[in-house]
C-alpha atoms as a PDB file:
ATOM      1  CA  UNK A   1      93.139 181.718 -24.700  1.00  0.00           C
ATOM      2  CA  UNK A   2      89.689 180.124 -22.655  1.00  0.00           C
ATOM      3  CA  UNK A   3      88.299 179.860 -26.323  1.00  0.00           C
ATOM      4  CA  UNK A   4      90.189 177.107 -26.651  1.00  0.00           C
ATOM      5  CA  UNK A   5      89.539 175.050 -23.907  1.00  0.00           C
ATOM      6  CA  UNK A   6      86.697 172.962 -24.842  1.00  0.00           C
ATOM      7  CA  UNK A   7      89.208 171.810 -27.453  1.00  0.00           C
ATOM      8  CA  UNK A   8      91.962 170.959 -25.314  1.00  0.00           C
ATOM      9  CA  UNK A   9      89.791 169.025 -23.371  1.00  0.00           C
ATOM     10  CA  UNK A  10      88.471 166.941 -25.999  1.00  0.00           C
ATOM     11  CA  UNK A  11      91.751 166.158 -27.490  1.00  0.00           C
ATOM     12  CA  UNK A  12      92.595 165.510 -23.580  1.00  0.00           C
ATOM     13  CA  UNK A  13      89.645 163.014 -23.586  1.00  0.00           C
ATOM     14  CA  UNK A  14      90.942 161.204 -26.658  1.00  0.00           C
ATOM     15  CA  UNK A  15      94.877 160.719 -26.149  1.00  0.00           C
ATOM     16  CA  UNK A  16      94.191 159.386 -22.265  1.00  0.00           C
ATOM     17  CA  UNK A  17      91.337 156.856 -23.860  1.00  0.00           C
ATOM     18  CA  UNK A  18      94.155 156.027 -26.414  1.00  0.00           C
ATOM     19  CA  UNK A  19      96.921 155.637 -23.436  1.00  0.00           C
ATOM     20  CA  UNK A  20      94.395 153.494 -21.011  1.00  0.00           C
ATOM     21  CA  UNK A  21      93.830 150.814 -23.607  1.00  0.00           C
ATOM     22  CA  UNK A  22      97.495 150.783 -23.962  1.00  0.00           C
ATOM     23  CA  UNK A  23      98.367 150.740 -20.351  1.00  0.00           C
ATOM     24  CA  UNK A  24      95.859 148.609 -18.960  1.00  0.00           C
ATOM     25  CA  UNK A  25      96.963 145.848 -20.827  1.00  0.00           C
ATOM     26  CA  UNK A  26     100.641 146.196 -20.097  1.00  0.00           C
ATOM     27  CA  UNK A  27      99.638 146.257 -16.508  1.00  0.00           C
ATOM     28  CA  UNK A  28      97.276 143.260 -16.757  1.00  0.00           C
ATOM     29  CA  UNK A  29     100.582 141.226 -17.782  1.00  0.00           C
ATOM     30  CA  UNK A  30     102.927 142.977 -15.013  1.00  0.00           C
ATOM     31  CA  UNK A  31     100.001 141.646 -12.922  1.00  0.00           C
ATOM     32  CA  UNK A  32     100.948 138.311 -13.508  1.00  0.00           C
ATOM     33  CA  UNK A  33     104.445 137.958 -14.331  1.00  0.00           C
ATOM     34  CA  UNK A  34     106.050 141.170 -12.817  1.00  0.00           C
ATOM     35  CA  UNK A  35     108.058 142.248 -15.436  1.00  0.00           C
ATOM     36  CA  UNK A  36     107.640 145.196 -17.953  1.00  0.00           C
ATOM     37  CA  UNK A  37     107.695 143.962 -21.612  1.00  0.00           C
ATOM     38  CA  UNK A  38     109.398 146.518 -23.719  1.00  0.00           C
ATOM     39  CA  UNK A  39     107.403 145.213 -26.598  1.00  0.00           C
ATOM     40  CA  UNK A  40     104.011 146.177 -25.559  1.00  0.00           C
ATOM     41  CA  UNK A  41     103.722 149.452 -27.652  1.00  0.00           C
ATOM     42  CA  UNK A  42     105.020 147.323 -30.675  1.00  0.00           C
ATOM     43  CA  UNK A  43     101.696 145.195 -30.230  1.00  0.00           C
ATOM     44  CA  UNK A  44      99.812 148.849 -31.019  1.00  0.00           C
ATOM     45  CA  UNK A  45     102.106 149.433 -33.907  1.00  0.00           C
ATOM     46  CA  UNK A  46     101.311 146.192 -35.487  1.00  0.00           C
ATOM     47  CA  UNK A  47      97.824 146.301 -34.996  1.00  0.00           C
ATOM     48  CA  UNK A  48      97.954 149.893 -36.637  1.00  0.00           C
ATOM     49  CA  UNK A  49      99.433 148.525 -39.594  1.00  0.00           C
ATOM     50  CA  UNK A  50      97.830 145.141 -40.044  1.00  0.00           C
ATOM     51  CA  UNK A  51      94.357 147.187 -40.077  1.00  0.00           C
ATOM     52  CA  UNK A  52      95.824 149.487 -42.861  1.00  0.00           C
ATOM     53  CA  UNK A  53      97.067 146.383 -44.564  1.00  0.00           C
ATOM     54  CA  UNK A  54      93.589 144.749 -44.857  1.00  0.00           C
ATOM     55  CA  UNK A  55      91.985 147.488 -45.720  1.00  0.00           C
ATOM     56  CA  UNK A  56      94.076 148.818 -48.857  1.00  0.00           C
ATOM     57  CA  UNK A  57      95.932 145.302 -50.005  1.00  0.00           C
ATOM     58  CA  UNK A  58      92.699 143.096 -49.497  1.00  0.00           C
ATOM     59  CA  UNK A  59      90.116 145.789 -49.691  1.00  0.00           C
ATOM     60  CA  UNK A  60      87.799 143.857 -46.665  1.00  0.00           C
ATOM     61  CA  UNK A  61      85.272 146.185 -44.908  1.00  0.00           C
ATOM     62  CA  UNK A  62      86.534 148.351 -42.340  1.00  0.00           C
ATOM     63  CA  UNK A  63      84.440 146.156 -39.398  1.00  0.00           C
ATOM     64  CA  UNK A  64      86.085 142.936 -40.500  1.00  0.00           C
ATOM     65  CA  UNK A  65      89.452 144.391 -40.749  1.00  0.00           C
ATOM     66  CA  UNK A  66      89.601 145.746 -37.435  1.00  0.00           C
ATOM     67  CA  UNK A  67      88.334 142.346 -36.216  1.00  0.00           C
ATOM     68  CA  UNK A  68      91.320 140.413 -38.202  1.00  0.00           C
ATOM     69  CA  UNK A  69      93.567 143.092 -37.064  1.00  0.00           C
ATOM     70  CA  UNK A  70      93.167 142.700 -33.073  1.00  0.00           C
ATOM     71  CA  UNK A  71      92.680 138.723 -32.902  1.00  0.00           C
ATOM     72  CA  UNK A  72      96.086 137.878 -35.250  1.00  0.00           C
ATOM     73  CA  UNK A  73      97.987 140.259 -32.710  1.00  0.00           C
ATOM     74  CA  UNK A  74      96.025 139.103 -29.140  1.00  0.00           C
ATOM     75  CA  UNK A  75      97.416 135.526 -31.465  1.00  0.00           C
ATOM     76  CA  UNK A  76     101.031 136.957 -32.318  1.00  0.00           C
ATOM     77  CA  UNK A  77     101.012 137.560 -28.277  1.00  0.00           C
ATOM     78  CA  UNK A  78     100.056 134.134 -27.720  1.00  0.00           C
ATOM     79  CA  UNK A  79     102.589 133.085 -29.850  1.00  0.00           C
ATOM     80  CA  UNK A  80     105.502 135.513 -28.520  1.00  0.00           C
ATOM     81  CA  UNK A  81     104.237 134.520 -24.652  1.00  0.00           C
ATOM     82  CA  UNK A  82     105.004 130.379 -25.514  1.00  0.00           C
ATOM     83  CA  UNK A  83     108.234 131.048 -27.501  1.00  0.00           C
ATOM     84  CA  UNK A  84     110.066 132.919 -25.706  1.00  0.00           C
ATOM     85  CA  UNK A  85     108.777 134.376 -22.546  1.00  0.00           C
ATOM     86  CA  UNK A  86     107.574 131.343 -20.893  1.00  0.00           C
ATOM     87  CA  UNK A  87     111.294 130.141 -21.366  1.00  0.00           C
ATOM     88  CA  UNK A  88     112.574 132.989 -18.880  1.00  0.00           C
ATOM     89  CA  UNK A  89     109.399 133.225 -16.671  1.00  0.00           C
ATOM     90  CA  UNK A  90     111.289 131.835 -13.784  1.00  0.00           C
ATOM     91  CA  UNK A  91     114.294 134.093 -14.272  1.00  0.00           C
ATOM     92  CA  UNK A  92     115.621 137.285 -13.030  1.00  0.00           C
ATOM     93  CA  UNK A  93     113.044 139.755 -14.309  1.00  0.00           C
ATOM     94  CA  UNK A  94     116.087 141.160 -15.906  1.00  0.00           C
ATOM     95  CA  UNK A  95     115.915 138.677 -18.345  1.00  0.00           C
ATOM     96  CA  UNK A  96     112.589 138.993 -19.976  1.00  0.00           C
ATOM     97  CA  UNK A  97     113.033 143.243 -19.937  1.00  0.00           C
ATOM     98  CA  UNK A  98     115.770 142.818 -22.117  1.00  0.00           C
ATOM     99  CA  UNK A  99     114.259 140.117 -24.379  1.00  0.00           C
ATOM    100  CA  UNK A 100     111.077 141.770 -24.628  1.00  0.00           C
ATOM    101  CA  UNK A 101     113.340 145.036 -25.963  1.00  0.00           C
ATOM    102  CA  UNK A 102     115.114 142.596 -28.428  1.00  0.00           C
ATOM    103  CA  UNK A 103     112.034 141.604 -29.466  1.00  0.00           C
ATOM    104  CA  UNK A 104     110.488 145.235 -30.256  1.00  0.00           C
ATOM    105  CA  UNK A 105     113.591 145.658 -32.566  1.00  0.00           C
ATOM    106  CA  UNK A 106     112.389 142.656 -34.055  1.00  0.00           C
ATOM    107  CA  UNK A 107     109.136 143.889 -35.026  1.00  0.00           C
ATOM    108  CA  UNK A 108     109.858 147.367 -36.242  1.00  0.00           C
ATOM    109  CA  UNK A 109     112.057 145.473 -38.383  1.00  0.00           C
ATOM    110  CA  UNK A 110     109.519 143.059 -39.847  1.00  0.00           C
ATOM    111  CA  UNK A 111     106.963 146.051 -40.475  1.00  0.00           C
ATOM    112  CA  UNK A 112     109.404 148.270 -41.961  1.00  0.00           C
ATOM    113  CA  UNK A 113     110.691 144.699 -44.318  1.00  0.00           C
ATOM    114  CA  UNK A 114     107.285 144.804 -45.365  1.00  0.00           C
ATOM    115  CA  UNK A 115     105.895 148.334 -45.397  1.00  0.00           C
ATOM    116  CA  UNK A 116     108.799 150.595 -45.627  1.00  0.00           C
ATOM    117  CA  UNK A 117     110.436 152.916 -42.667  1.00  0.00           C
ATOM    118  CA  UNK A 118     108.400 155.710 -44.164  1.00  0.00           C
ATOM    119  CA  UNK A 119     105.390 157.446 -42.920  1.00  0.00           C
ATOM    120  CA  UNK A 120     101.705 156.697 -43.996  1.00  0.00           C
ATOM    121  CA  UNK A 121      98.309 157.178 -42.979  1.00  0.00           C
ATOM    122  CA  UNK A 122      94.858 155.561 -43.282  1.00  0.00           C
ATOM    123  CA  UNK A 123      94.234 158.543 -45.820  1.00  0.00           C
ATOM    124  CA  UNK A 124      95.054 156.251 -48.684  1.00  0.00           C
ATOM    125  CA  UNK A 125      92.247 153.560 -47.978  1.00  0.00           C
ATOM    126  CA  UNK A 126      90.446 156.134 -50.339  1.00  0.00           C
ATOM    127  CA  UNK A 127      87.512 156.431 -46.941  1.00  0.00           C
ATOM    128  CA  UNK A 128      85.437 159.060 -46.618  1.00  0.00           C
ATOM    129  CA  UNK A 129      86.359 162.517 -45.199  1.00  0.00           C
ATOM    130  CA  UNK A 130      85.654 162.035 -41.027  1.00  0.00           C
ATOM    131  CA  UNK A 131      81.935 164.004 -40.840  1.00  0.00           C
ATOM    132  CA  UNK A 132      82.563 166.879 -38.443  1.00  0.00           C
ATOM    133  CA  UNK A 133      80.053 168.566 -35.902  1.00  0.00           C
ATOM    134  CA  UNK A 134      80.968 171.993 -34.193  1.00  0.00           C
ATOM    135  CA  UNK A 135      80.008 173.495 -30.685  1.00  0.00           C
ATOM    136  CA  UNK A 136      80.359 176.245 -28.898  1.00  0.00           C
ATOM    137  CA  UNK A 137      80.314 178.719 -31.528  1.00  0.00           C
ATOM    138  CA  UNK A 138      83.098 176.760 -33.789  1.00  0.00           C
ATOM    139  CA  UNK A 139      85.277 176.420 -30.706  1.00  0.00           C
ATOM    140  CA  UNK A 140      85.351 172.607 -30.160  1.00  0.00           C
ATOM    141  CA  UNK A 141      85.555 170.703 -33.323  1.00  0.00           C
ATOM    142  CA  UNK A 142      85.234 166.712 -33.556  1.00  0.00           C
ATOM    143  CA  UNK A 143      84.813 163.918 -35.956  1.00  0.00           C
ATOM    144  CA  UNK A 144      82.465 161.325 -36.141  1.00  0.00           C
ATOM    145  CA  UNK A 145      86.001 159.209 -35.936  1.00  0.00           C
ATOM    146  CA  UNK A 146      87.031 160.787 -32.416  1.00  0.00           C
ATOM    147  CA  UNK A 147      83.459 159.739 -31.058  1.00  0.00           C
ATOM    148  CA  UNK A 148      83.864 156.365 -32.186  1.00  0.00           C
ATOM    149  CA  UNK A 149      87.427 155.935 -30.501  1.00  0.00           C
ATOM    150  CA  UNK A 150      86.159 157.130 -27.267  1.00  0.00           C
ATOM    151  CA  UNK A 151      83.026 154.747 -27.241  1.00  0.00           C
ATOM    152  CA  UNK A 152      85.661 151.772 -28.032  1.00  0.00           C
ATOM    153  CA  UNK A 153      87.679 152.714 -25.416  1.00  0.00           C
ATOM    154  CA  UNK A 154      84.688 153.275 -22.505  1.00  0.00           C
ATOM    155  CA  UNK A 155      83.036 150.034 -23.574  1.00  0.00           C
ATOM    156  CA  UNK A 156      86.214 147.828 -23.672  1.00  0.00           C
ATOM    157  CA  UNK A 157      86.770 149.141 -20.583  1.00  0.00           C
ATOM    158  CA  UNK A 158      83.669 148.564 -19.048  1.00  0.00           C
ATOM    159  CA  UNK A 159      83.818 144.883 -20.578  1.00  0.00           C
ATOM    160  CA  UNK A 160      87.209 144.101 -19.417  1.00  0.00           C
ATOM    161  CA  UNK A 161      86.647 145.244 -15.842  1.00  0.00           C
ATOM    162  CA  UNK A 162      83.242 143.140 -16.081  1.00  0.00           C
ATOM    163  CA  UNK A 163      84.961 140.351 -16.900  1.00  0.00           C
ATOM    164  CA  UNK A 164      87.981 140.396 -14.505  1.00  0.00           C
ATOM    165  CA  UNK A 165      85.272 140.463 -11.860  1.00  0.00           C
ATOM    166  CA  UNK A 166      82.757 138.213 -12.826  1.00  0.00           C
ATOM    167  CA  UNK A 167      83.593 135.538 -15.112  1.00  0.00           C
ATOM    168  CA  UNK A 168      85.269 132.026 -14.715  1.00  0.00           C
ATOM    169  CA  UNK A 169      88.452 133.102 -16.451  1.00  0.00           C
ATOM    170  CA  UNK A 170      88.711 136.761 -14.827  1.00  0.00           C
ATOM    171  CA  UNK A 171      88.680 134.740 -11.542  1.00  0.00           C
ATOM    172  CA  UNK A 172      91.439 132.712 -12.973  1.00  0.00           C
ATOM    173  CA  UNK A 173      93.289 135.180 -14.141  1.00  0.00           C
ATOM    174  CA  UNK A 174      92.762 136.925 -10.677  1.00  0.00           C
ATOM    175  CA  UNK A 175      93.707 134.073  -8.356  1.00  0.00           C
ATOM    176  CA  UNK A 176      97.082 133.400 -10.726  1.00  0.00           C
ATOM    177  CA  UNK A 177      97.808 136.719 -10.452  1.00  0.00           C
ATOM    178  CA  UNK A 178      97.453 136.492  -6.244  1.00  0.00           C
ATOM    179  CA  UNK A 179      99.470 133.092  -6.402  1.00  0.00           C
ATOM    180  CA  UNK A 180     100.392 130.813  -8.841  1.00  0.00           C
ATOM    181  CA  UNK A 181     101.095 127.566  -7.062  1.00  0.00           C
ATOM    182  CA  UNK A 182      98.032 127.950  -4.912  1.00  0.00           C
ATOM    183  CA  UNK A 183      95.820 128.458  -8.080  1.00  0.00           C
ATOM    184  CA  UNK A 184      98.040 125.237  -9.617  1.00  0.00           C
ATOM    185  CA  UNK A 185      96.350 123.169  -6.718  1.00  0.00           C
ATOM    186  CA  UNK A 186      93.458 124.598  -7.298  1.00  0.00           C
ATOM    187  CA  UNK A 187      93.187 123.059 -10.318  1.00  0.00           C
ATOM    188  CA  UNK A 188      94.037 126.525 -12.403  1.00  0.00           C
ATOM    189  CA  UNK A 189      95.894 125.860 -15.813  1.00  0.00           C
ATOM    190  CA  UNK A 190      98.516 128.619 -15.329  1.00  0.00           C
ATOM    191  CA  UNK A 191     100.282 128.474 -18.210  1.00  0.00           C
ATOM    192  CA  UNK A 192      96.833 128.616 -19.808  1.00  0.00           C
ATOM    193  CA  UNK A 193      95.873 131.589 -17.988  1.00  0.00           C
ATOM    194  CA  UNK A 194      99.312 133.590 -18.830  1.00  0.00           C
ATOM    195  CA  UNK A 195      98.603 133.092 -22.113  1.00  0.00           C
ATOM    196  CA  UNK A 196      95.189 134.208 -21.893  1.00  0.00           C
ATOM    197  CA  UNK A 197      96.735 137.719 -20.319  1.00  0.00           C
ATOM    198  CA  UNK A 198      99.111 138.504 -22.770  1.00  0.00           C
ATOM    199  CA  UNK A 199      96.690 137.573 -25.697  1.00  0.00           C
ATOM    200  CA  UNK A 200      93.992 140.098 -23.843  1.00  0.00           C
ATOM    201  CA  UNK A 201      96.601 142.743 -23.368  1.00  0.00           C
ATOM    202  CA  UNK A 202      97.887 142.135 -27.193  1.00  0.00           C
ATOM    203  CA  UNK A 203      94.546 142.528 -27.985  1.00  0.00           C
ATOM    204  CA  UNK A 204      94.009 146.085 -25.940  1.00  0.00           C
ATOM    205  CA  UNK A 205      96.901 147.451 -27.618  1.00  0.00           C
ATOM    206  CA  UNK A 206      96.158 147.319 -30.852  1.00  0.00           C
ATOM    207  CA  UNK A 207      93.176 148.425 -30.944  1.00  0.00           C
ATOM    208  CA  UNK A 208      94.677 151.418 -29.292  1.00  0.00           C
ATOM    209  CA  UNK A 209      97.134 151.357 -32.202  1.00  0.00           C
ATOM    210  CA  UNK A 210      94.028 151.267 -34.393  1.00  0.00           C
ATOM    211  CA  UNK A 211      92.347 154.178 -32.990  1.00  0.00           C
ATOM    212  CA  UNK A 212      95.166 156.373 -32.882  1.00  0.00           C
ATOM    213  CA  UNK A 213      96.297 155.518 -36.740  1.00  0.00           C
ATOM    214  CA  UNK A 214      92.955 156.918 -37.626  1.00  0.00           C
ATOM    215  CA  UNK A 215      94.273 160.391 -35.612  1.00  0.00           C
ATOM    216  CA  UNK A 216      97.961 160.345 -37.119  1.00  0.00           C
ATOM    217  CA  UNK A 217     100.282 159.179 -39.568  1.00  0.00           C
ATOM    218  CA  UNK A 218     101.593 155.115 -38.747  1.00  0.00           C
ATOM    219  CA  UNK A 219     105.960 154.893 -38.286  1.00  0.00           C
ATOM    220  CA  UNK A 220     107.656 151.906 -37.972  1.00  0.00           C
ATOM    221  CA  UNK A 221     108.825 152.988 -34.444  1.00  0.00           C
ATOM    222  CA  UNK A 222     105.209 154.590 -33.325  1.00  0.00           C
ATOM    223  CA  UNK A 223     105.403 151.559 -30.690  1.00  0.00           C
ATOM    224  CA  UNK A 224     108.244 153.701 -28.915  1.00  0.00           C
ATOM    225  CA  UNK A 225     106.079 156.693 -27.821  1.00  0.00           C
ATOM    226  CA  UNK A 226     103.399 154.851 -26.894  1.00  0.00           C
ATOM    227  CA  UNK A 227     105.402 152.740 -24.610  1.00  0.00           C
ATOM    228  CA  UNK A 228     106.586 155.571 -22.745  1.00  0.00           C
ATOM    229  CA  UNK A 229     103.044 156.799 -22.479  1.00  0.00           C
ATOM    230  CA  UNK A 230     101.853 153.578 -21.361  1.00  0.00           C
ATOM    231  CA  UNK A 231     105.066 153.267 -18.893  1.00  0.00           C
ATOM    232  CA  UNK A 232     104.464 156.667 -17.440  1.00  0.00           C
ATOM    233  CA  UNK A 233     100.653 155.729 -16.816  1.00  0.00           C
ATOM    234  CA  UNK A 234     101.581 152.841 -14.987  1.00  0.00           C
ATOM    235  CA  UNK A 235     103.816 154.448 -12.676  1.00  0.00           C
ATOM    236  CA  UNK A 236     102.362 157.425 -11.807  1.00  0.00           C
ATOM    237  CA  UNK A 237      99.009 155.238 -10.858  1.00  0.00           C
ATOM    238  CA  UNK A 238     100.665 152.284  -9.095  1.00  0.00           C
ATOM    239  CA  UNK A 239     102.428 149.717 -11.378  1.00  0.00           C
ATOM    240  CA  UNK A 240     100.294 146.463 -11.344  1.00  0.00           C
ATOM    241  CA  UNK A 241      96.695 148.029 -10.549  1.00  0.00           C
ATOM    242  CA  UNK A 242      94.075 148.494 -13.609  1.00  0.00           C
ATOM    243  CA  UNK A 243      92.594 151.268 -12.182  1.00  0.00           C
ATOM    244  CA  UNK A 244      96.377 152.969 -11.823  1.00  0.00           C
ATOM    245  CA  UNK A 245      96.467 152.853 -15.514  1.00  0.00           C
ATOM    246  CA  UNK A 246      93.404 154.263 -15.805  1.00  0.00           C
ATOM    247  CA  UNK A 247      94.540 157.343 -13.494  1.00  0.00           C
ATOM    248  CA  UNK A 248      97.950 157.462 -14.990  1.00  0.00           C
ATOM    249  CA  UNK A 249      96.461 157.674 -18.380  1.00  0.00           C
ATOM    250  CA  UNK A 250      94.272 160.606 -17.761  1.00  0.00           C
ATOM    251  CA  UNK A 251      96.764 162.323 -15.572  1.00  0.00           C
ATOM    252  CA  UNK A 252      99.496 162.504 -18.402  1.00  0.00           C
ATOM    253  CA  UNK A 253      96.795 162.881 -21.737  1.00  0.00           C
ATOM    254  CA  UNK A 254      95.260 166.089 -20.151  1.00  0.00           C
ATOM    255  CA  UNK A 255      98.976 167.550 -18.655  1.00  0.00           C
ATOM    256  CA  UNK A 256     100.578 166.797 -21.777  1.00  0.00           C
ATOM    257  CA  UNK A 257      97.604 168.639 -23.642  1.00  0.00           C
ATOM    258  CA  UNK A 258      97.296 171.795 -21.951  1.00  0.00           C
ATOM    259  CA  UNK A 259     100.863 172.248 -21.073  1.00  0.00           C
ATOM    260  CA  UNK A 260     101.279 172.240 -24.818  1.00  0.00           C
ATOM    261  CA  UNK A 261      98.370 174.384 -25.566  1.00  0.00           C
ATOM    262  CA  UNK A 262      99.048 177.110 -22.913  1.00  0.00           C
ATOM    263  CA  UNK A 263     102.879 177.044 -22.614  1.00  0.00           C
ATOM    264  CA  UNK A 264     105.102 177.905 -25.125  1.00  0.00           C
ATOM    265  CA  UNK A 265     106.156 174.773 -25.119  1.00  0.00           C
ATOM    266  CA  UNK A 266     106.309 173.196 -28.748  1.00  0.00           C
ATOM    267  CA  UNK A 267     104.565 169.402 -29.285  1.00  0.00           C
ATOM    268  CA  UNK A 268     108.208 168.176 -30.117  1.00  0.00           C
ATOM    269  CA  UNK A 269     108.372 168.547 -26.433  1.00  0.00           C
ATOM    270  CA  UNK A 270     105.796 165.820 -25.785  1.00  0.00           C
ATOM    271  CA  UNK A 271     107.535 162.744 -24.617  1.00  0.00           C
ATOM    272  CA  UNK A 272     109.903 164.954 -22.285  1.00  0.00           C
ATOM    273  CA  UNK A 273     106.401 166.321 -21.064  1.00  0.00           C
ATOM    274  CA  UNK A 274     105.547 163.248 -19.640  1.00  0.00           C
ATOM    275  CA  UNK A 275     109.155 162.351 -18.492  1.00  0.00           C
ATOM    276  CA  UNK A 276     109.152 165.552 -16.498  1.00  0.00           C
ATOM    277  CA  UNK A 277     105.580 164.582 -14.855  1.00  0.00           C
ATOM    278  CA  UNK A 278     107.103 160.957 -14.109  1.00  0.00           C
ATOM    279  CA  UNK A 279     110.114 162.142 -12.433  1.00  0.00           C
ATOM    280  CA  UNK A 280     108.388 164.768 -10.323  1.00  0.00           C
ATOM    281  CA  UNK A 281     105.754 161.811  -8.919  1.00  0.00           C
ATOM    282  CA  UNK A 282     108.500 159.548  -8.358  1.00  0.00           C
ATOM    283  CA  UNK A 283     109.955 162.119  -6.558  1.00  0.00           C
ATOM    284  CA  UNK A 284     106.451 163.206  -4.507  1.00  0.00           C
ATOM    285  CA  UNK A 285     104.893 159.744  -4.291  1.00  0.00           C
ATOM    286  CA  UNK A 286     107.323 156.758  -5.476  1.00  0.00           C
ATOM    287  CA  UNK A 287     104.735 154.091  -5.453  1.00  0.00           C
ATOM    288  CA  UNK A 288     102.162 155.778  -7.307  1.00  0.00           C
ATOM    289  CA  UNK A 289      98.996 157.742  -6.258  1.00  0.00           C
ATOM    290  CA  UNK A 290      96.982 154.848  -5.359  1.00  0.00           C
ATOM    291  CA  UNK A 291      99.196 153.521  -2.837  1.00  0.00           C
ATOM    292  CA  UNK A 292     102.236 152.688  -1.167  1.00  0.00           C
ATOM    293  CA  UNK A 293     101.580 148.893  -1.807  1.00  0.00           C
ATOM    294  CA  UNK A 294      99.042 148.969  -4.431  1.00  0.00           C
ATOM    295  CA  UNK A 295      98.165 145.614  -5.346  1.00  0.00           C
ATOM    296  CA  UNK A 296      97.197 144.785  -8.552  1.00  0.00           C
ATOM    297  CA  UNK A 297      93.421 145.010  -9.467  1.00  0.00           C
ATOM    298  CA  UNK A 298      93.409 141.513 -10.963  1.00  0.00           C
ATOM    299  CA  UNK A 299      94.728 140.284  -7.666  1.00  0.00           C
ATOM    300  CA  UNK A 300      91.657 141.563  -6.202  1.00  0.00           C
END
């Protein structure tokens, strides 16, 4: 059974680099606006499928179609964020859960108007077969795609946390985040800033939708698992704190991995993998492992 390890590690490695990009920006908005948007993991789903779209209906270069891909949905968050949510940003947080569920309905329906409800896969861009490199005697396999989605991920990472801490607008974003009337009188454009966050966060999760449609096949309702992913990696870190997600991410990519791969447990069993890890921390540590009052890291 050991001979497998290095590959349960990697694959480890790759869904909690997937999950962080994912959770990291739904945490950047519950930073700001306390409220968990139900549509976050549709924001992966489109990106997923916008990326497939301009790269078999318009044929563009891979580089420029990822490009397209995360800046119309960081814009389609934009968009979403003046429409509708800054309409309820006052209200019960009640109120913006349940629209932001209304509107994931909304765009599973749009993708599967215009792409179908049925499964399909990067494969039929007509690319290349992924290059693979073996180690270990044959015992961990990976693709020159795998290596690429875990670079993304670190330097993204790196860059976002680099700019939440150093530039103008992180500090913006920070000091809205800490208190919005005080940053109003500061001279702060909050609604400026919001929309800034939930263009970023957009933007994070679909290029985690991007990277993980080159790993499996693209549904309609892909969002779905993904959200409870990013959900579970939010909680189980502290909700509201960027480093959390980070934590939460890893925690549940490597359980869910190598519970599957030395259990008898089958991979159907994956979502109620993570459930079962969520409900035991809640029941250990309620407010997450970094904290009883974690704060959130754009606050800081």
């Amino acid at each position: 059974m050991l001979e497998i390890l290095p590959q349960v590690i990697w694959y480890s490695l790759i869904a909690s680099a997937i999950y962080t990009l994912i959770a990291v920006g739904l945490t950047l908005v519950f930073g700001i606006l306390e409220f968990i948007n139900f549509a976050h993991g549709e924001m992966a789903m489109v990106g997923a499928y916008l990326l497939l779209a301009f790269l078999v209906n318009f044929k563009f270069p891979f580089w420029l179609a990822f490009i397209l891909s995360f800046v119309a949905v960081a814009i389609l968050g934009i968009v979403l964020e003046k429409l509708i949510f800054k309409k309820v940003r006052k209200s019960h947080p009640f109120k913006p859960l349940v629209i932001s569920i209304g509107v994931s309905a909304l765009l599973q329906a749009v993708v599967i108007l215009i792409f179908g409800g049925g499964v399909t896969s990067y494969l039929q861009t007509g690319d290349q077969p992924a290059q693979t490199f073996e180690f270990f005697n044959g015992n961990l396999v990976i693709t020159d795609h795998q290596i690429l989605l875990i670079a993304v991920a670190f330097v993204l990472l790196i860059a976002l946390a680099l700019f939440l801490k150093f530039s103008k607008t992180g500090k913006s974003l920070r000091a809205v985040a800490d208190n919005k009337e005080v940053a109003a009188i500061m001279g702060i454009n909050v609604d400026r800033t919001i929309s800034i966050i939930f263009g970023l966060g957009s933007a994070l999760a679909a290029i985690g939708g991007m990277l993980i449609g080159g790993e499996q096949n693209l549904t309609p309702t892909m969002g779905l698992a993904l959200n409870v992913h990013a959900f579970a990696a939010l909680i189980l870190g502290g909700v509201g704190n960027v480093y959390g997600a980070l934590l939460g991410a890893l925690i549940i990519g490597f359980s869910e991995n190598f519970i599957i791969a030395f259990t008898p447990i089958p991979p159907s069993f994956r979502e109620a993998i993570v459930f079962a890890i969520l409900i035991l921390m809640l029941i250990v540590k309620p407010n997450g492992l970094l904290g009883a009052n974690a704060e959130a890291e754009v606050r800081k």
